[in-house]
PDB file of N, CA and C in Angstrom:
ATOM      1  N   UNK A   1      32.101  25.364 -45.023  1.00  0.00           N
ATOM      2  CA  UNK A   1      30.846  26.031 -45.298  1.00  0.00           C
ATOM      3  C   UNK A   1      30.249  25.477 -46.587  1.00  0.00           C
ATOM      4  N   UNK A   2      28.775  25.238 -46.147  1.00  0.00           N
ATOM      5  CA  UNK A   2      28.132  24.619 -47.479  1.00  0.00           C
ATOM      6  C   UNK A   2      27.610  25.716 -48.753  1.00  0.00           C
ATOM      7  N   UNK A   3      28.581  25.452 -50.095  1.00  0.00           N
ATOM      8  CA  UNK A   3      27.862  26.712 -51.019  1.00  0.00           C
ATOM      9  C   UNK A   3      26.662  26.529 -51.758  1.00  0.00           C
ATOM     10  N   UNK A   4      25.798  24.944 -51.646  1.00  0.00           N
ATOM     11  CA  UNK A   4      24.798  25.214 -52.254  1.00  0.00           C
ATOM     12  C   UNK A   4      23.897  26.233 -51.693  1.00  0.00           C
ATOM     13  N   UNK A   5      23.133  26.792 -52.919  1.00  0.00           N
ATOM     14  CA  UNK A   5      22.623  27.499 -52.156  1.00  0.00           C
ATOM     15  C   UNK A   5      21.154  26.773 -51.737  1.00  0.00           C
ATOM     16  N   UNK A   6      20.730  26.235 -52.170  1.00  0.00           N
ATOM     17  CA  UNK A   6      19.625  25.935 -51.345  1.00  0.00           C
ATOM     18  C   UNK A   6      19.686  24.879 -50.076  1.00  0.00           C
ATOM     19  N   UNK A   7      20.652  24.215 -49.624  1.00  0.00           N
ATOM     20  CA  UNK A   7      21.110  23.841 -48.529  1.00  0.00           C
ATOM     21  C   UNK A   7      21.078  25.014 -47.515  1.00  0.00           C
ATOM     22  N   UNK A   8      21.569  26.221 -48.126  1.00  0.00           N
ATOM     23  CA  UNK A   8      21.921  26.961 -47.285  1.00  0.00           C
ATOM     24  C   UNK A   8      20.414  27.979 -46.762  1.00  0.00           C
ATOM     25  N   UNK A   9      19.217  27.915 -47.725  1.00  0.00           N
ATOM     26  CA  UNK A   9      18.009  28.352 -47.753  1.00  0.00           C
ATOM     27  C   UNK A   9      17.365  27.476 -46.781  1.00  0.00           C
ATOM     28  N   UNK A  10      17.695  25.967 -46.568  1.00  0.00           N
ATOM     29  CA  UNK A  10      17.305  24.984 -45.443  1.00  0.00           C
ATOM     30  C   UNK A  10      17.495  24.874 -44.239  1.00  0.00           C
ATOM     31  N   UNK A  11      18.987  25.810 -44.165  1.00  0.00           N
ATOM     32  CA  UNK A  11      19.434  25.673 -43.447  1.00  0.00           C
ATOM     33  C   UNK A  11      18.911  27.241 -42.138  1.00  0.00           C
ATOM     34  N   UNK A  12      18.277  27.876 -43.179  1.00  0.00           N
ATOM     35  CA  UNK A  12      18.234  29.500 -42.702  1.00  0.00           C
ATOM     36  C   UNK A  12      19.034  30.245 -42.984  1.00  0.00           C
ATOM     37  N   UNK A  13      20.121  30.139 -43.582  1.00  0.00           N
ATOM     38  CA  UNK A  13      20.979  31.252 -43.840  1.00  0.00           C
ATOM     39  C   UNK A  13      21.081  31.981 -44.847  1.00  0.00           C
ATOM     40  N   UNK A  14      19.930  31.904 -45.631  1.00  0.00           N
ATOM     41  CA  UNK A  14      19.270  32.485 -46.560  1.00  0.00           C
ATOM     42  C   UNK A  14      17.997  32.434 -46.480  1.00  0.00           C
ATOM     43  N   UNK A  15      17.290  33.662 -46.299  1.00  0.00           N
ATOM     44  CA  UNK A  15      15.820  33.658 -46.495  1.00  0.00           C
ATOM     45  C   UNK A  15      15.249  33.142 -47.817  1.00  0.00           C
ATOM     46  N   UNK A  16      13.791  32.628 -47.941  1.00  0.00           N
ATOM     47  CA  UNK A  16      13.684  32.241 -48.979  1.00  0.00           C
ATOM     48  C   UNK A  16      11.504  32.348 -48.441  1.00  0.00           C
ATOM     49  N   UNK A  17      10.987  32.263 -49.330  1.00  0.00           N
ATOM     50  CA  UNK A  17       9.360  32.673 -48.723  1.00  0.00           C
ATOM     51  C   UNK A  17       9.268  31.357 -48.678  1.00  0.00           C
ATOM     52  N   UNK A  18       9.167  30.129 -47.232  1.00  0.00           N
ATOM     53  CA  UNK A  18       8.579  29.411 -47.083  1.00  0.00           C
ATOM     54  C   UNK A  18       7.345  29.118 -47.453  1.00  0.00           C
ATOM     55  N   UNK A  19       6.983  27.601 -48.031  1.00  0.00           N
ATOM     56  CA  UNK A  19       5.589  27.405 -48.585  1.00  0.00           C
ATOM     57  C   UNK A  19       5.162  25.811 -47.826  1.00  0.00           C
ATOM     58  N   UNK A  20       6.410  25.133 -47.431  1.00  0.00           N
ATOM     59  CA  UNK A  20       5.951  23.603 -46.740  1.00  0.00           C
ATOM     60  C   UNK A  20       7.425  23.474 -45.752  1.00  0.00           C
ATOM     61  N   UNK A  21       7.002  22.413 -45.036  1.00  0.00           N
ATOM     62  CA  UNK A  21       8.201  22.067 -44.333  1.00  0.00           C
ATOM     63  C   UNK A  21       8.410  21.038 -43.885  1.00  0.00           C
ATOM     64  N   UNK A  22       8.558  19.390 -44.426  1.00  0.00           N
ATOM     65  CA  UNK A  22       8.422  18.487 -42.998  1.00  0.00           C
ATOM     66  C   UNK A  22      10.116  18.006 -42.570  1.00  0.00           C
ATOM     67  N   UNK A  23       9.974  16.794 -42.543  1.00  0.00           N
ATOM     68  CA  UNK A  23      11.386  16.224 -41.870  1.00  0.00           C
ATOM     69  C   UNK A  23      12.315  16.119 -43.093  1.00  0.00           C
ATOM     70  N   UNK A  24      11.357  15.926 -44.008  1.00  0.00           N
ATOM     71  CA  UNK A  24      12.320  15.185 -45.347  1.00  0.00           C
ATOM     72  C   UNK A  24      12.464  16.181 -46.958  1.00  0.00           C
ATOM     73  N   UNK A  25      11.549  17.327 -46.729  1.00  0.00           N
ATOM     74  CA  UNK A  25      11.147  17.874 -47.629  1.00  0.00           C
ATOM     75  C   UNK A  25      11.451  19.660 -47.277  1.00  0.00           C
ATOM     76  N   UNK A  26      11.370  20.390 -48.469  1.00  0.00           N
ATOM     77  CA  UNK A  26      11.605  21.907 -48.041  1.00  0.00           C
ATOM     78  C   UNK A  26      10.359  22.670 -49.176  1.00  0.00           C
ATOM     79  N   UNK A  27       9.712  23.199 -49.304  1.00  0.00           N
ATOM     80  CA  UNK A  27       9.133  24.234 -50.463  1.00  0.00           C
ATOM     81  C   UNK A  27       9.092  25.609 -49.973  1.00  0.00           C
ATOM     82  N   UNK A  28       9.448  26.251 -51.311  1.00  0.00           N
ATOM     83  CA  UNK A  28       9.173  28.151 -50.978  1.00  0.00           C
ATOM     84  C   UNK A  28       9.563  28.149 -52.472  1.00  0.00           C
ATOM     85  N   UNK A  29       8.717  29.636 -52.512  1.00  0.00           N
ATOM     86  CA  UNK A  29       8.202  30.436 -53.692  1.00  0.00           C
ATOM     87  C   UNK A  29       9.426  30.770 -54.605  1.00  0.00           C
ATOM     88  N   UNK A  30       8.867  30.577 -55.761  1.00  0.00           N
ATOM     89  CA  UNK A  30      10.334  30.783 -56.617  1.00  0.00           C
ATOM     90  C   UNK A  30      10.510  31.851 -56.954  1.00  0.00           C
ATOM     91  N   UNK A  31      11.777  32.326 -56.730  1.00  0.00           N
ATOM     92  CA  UNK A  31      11.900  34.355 -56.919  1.00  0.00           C
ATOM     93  C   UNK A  31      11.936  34.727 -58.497  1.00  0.00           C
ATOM     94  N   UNK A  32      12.021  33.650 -59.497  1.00  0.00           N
ATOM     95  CA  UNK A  32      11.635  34.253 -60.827  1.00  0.00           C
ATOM     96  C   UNK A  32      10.270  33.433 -60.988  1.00  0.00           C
ATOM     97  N   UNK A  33       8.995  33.615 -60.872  1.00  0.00           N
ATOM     98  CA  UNK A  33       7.835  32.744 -61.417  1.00  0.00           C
ATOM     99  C   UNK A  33       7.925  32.510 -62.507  1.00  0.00           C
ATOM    100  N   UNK A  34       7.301  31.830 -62.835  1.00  0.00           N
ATOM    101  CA  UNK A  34       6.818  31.343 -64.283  1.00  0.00           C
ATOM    102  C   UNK A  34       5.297  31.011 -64.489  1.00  0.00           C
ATOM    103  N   UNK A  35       4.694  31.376 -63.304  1.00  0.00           N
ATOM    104  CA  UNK A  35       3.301  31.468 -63.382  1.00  0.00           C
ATOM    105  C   UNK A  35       2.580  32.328 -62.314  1.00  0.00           C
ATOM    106  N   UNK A  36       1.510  31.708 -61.816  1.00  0.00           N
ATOM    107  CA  UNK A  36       0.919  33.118 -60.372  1.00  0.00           C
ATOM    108  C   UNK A  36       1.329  31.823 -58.944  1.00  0.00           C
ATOM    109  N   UNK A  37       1.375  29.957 -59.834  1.00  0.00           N
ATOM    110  CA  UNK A  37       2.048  29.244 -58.629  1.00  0.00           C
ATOM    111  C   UNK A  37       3.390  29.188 -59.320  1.00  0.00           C
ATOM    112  N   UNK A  38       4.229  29.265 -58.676  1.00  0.00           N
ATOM    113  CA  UNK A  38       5.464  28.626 -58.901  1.00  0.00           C
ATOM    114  C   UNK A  38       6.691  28.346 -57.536  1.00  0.00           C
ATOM    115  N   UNK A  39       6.126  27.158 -56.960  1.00  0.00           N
ATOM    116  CA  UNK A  39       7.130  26.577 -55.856  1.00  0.00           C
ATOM    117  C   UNK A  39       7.788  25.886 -55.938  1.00  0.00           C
ATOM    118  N   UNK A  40       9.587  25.717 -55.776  1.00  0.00           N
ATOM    119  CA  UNK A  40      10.440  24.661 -55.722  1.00  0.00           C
ATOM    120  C   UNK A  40      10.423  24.080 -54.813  1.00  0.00           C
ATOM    121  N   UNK A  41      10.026  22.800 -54.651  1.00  0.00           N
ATOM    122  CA  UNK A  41      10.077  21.505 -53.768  1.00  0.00           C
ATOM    123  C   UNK A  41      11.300  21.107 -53.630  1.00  0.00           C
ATOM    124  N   UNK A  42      12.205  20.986 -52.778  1.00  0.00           N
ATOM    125  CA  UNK A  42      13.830  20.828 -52.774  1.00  0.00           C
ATOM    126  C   UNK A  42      13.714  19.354 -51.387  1.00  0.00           C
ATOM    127  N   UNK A  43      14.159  18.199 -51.824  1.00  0.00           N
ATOM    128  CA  UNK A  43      14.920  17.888 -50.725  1.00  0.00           C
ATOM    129  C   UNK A  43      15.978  18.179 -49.708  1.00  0.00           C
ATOM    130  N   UNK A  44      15.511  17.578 -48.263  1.00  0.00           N
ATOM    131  CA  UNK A  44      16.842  18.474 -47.202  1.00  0.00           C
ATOM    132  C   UNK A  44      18.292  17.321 -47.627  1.00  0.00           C
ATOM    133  N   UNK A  45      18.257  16.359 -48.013  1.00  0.00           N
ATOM    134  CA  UNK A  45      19.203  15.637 -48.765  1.00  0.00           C
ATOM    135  C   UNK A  45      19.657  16.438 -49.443  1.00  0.00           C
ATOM    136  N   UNK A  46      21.124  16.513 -49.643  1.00  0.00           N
ATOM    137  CA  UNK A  46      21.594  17.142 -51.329  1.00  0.00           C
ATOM    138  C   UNK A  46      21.505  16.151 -52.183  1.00  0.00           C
ATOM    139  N   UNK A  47      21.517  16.163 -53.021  1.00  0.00           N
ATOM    140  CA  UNK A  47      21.315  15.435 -54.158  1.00  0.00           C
ATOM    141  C   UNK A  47      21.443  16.393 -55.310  1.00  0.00           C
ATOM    142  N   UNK A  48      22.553  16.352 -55.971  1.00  0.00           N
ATOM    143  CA  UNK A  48      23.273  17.813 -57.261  1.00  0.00           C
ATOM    144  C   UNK A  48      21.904  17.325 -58.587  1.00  0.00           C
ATOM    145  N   UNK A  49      21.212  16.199 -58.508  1.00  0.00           N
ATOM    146  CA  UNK A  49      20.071  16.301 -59.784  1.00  0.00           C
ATOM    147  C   UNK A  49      19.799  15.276 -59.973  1.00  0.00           C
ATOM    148  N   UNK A  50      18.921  15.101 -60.914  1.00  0.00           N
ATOM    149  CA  UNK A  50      18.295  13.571 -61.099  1.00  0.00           C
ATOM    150  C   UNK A  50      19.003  12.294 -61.643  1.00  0.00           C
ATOM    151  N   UNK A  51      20.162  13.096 -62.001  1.00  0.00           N
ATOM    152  CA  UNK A  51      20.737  12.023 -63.014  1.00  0.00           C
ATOM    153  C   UNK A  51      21.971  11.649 -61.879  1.00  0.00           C
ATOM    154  N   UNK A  52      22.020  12.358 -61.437  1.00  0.00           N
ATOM    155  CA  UNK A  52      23.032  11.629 -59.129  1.00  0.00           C
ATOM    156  C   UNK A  52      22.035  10.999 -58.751  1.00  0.00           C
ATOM    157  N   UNK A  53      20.867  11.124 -58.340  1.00  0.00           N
ATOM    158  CA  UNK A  53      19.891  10.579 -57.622  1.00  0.00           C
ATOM    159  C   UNK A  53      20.302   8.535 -58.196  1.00  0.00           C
ATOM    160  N   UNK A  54      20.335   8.298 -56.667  1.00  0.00           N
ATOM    161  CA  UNK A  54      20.540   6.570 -56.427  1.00  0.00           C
ATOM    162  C   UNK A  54      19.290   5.876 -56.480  1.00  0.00           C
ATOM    163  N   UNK A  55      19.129   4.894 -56.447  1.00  0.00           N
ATOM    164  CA  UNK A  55      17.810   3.848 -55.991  1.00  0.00           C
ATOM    165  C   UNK A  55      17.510   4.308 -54.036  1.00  0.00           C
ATOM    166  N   UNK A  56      18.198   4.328 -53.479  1.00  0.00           N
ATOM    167  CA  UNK A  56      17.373   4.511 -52.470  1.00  0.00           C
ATOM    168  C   UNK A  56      16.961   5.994 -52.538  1.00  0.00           C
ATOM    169  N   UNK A  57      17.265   6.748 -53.172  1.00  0.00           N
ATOM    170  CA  UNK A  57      16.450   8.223 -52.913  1.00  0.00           C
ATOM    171  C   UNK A  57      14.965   8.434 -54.054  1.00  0.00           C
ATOM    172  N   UNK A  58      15.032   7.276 -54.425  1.00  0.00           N
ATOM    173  CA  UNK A  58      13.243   6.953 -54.530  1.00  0.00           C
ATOM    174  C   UNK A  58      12.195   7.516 -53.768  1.00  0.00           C
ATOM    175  N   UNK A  59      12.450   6.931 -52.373  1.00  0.00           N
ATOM    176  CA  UNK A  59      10.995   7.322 -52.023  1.00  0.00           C
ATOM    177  C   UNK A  59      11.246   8.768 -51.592  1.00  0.00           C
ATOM    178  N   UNK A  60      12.363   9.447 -51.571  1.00  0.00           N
ATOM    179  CA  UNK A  60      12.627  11.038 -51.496  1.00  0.00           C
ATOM    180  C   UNK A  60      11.870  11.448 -52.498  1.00  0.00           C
ATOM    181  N   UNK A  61      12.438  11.499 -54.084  1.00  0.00           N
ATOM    182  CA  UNK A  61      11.180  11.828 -54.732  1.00  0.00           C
ATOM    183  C   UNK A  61       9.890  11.705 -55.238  1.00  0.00           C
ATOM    184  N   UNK A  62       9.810  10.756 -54.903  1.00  0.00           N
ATOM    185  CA  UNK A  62       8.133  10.318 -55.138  1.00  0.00           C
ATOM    186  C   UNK A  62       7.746  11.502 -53.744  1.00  0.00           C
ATOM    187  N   UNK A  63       8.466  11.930 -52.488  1.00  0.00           N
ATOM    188  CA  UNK A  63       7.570  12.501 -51.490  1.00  0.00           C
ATOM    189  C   UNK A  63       7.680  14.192 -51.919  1.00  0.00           C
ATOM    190  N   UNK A  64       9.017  14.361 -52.828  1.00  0.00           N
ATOM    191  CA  UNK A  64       8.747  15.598 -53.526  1.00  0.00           C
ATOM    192  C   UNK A  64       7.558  16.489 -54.097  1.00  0.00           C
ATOM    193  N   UNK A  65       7.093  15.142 -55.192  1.00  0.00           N
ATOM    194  CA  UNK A  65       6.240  15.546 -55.795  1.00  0.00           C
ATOM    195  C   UNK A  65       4.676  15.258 -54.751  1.00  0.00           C
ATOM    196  N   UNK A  66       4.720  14.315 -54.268  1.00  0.00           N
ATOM    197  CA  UNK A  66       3.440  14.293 -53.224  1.00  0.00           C
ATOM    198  C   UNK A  66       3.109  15.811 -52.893  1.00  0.00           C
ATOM    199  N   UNK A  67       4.325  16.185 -51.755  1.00  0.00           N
ATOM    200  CA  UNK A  67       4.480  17.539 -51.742  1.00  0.00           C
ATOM    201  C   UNK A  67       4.228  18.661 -52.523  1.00  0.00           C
ATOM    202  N   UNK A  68       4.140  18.939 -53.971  1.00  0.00           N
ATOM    203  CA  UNK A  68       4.115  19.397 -54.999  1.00  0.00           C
ATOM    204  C   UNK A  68       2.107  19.529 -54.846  1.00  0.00           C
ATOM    205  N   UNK A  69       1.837  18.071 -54.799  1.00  0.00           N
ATOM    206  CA  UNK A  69       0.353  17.778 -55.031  1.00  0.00           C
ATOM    207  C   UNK A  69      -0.562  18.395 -54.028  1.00  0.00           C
ATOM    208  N   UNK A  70      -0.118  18.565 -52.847  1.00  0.00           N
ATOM    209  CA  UNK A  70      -0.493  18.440 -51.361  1.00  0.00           C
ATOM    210  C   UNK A  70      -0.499  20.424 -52.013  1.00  0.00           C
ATOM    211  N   UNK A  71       0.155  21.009 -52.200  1.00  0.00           N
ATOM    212  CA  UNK A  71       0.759  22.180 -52.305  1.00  0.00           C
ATOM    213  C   UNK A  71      -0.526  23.156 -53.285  1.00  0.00           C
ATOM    214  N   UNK A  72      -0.680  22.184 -54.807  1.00  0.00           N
ATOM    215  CA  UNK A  72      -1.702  22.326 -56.033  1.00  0.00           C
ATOM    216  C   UNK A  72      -2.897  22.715 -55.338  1.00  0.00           C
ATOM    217  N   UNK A  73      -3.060  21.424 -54.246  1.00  0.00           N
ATOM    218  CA  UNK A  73      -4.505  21.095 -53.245  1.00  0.00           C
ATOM    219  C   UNK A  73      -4.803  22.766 -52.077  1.00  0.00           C
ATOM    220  N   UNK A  74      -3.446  22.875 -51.760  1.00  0.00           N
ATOM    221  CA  UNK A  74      -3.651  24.182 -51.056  1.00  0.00           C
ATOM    222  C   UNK A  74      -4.257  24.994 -52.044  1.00  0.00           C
ATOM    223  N   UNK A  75      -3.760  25.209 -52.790  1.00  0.00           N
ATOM    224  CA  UNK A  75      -3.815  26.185 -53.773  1.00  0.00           C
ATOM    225  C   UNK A  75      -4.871  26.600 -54.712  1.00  0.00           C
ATOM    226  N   UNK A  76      -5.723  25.499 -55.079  1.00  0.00           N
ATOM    227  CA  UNK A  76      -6.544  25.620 -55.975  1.00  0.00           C
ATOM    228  C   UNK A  76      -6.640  25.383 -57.326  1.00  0.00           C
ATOM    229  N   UNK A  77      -5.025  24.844 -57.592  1.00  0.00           N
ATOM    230  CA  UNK A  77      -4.858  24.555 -58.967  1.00  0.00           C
ATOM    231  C   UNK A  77      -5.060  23.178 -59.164  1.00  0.00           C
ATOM    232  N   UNK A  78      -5.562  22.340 -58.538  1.00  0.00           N
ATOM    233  CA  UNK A  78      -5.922  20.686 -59.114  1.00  0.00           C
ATOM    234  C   UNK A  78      -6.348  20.538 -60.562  1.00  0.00           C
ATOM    235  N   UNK A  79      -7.314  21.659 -61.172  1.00  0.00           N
ATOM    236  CA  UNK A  79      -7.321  21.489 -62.205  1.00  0.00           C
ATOM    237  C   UNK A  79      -6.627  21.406 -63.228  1.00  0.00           C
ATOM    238  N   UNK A  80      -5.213  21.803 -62.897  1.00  0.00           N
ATOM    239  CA  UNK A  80      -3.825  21.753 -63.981  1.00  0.00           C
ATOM    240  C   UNK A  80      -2.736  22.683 -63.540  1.00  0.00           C
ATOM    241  N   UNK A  81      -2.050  21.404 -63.698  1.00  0.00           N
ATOM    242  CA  UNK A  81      -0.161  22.205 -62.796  1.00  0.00           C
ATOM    243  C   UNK A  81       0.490  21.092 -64.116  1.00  0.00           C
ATOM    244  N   UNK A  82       1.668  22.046 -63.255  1.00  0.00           N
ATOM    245  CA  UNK A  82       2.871  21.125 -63.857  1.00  0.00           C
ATOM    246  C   UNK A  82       4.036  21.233 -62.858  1.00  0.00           C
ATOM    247  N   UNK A  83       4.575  19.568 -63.028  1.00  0.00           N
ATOM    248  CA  UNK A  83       5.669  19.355 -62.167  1.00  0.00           C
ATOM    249  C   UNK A  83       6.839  18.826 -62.708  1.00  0.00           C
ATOM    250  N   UNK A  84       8.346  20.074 -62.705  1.00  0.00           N
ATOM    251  CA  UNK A  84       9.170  19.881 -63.807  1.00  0.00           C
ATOM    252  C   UNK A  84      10.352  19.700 -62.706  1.00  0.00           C
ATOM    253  N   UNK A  85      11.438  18.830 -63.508  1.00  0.00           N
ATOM    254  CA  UNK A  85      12.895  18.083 -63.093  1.00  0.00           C
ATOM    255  C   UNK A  85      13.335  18.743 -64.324  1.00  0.00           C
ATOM    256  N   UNK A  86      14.287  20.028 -63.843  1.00  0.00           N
ATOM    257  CA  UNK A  86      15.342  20.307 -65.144  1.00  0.00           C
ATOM    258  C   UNK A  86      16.948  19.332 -64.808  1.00  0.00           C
ATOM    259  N   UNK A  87      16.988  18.888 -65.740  1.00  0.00           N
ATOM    260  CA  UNK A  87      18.283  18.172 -65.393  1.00  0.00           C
ATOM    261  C   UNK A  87      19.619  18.334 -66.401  1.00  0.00           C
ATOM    262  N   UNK A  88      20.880  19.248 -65.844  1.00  0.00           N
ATOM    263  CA  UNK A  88      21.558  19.500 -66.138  1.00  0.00           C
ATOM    264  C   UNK A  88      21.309  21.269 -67.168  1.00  0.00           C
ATOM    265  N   UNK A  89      22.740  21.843 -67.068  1.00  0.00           N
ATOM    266  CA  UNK A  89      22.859  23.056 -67.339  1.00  0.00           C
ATOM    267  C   UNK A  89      21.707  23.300 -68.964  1.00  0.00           C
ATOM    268  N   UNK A  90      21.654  22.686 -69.380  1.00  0.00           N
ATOM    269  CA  UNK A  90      21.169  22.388 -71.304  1.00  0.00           C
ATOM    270  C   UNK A  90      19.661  22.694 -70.498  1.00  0.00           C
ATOM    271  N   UNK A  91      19.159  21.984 -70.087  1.00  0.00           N
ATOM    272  CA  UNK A  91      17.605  21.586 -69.648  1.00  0.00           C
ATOM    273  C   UNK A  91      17.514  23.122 -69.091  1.00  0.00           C
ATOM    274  N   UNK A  92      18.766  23.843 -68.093  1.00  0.00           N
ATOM    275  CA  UNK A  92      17.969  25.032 -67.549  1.00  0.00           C
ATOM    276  C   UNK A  92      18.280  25.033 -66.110  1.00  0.00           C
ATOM    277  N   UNK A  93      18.564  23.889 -65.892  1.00  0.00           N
ATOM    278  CA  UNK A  93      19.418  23.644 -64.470  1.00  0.00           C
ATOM    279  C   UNK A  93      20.225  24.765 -63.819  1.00  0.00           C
ATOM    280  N   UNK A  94      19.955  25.808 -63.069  1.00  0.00           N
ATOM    281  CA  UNK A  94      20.899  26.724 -63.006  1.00  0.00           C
ATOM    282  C   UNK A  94      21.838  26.354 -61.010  1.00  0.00           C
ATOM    283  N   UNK A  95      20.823  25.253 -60.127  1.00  0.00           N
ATOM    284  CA  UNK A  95      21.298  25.172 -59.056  1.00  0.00           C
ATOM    285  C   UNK A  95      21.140  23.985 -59.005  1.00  0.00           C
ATOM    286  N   UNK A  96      22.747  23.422 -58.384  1.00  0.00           N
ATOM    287  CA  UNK A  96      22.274  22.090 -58.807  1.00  0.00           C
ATOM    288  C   UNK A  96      22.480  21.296 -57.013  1.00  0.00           C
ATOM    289  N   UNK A  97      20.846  21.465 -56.978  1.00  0.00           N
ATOM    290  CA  UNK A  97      20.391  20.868 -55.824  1.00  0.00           C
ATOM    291  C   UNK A  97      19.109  20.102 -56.608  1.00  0.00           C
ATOM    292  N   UNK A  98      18.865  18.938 -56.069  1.00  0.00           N
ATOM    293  CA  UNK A  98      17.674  18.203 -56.930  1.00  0.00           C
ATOM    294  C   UNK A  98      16.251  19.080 -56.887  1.00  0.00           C
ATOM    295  N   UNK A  99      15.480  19.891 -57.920  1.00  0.00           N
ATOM    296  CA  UNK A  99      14.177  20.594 -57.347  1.00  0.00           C
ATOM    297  C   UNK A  99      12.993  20.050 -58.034  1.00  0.00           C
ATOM    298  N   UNK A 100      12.035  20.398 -57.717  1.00  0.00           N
ATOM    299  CA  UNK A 100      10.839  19.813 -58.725  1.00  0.00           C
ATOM    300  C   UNK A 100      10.077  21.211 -58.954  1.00  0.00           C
ATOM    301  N   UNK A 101       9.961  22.001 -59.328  1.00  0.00           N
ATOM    302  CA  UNK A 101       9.245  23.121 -59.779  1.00  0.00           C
ATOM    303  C   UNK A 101       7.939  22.620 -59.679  1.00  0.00           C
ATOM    304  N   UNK A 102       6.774  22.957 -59.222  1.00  0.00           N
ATOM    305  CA  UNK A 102       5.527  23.452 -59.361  1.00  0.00           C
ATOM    306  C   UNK A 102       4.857  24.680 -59.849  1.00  0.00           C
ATOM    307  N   UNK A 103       4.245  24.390 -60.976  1.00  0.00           N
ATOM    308  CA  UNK A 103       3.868  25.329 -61.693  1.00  0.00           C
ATOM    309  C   UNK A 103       2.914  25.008 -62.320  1.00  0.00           C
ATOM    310  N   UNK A 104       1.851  26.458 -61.978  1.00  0.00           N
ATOM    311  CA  UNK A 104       0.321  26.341 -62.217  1.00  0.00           C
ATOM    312  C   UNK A 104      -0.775  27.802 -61.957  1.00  0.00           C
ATOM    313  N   UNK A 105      -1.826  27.696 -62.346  1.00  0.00           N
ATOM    314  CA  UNK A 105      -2.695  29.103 -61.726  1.00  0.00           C
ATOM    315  C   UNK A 105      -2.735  29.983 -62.919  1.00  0.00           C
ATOM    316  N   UNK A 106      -1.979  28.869 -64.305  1.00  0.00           N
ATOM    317  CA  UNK A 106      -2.623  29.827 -65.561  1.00  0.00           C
ATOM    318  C   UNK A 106      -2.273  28.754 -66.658  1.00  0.00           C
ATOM    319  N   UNK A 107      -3.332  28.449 -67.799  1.00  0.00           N
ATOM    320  CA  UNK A 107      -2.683  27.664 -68.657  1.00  0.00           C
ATOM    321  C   UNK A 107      -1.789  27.973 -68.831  1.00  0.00           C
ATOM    322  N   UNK A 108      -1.341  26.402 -69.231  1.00  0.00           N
ATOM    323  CA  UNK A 108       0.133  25.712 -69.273  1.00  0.00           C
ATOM    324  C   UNK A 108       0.019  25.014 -71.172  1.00  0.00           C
ATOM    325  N   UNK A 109       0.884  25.756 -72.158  1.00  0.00           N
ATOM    326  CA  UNK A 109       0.462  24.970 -73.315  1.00  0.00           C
ATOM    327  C   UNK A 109       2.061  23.787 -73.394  1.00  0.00           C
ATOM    328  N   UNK A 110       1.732  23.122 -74.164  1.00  0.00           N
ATOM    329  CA  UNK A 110       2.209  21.815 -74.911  1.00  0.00           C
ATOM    330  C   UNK A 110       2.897  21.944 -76.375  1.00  0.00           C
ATOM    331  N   UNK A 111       3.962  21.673 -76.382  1.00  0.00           N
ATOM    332  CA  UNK A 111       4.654  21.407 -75.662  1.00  0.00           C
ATOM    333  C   UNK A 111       5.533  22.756 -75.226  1.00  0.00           C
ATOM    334  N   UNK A 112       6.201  22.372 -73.804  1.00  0.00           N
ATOM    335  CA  UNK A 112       6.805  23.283 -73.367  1.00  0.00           C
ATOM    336  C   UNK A 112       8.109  23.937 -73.916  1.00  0.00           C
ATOM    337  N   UNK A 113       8.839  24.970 -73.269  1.00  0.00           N
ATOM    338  CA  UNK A 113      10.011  25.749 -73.583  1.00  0.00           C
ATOM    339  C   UNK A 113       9.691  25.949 -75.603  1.00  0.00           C
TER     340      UNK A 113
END
């Protein structure tokens, strides 16, 4: 049995509020926000974080964040998001499945945390 948990949110065996879905990609709403958007973009690949991530899982994340953009565009926030890679426990990392946070729908100041 797989314990990530967001494998297991991909998989259905955890509900989670769907927000996208294609062959290669997963998004739904993040249960702590950090803004009025806040969606994790998760690959259906595991991948434990950015700093595992190989050369061929390139064009995985570049389609993350596409996803992320495609998502802003639903949304209405083109005028300013943010798209964050916490990497490792220090950064904030609390699941370590590769995610890209989207976050947006209220200023965002500089610098962050």
């Amino acid at each position: 049995m797989n314990t990530c948990l967001f494998c297991r949110i991909i998989s259905g065996e955890i509900s989670a509020k769907k927000v996208y879905e294609d062959e290669h990609t997963y998004a739904f709403d993040d249960i702590n926000p950090q803004g009025p958007t806040h969606v994790l973009v998760i690959p259906k690949k595991h991948i434990r974080g950015l700093k595992e991530a190989q050369v061929e899982d390139a064009e995985l994340l570049g389609r993350c964040h596409l996803v992320a953009a495609h998502i802003a565009r639903q949304r209405g926030i083109e005028d300013g998001y943010r798209t964050v890679l916490n990497v490792g426990p220090n950064a904030g990392q609390s699941v370590f499945h590769l995610h890209v946070h989207l976050i947006g729908g209220r200023s965002l100041r500089w610098p962050p945390g």
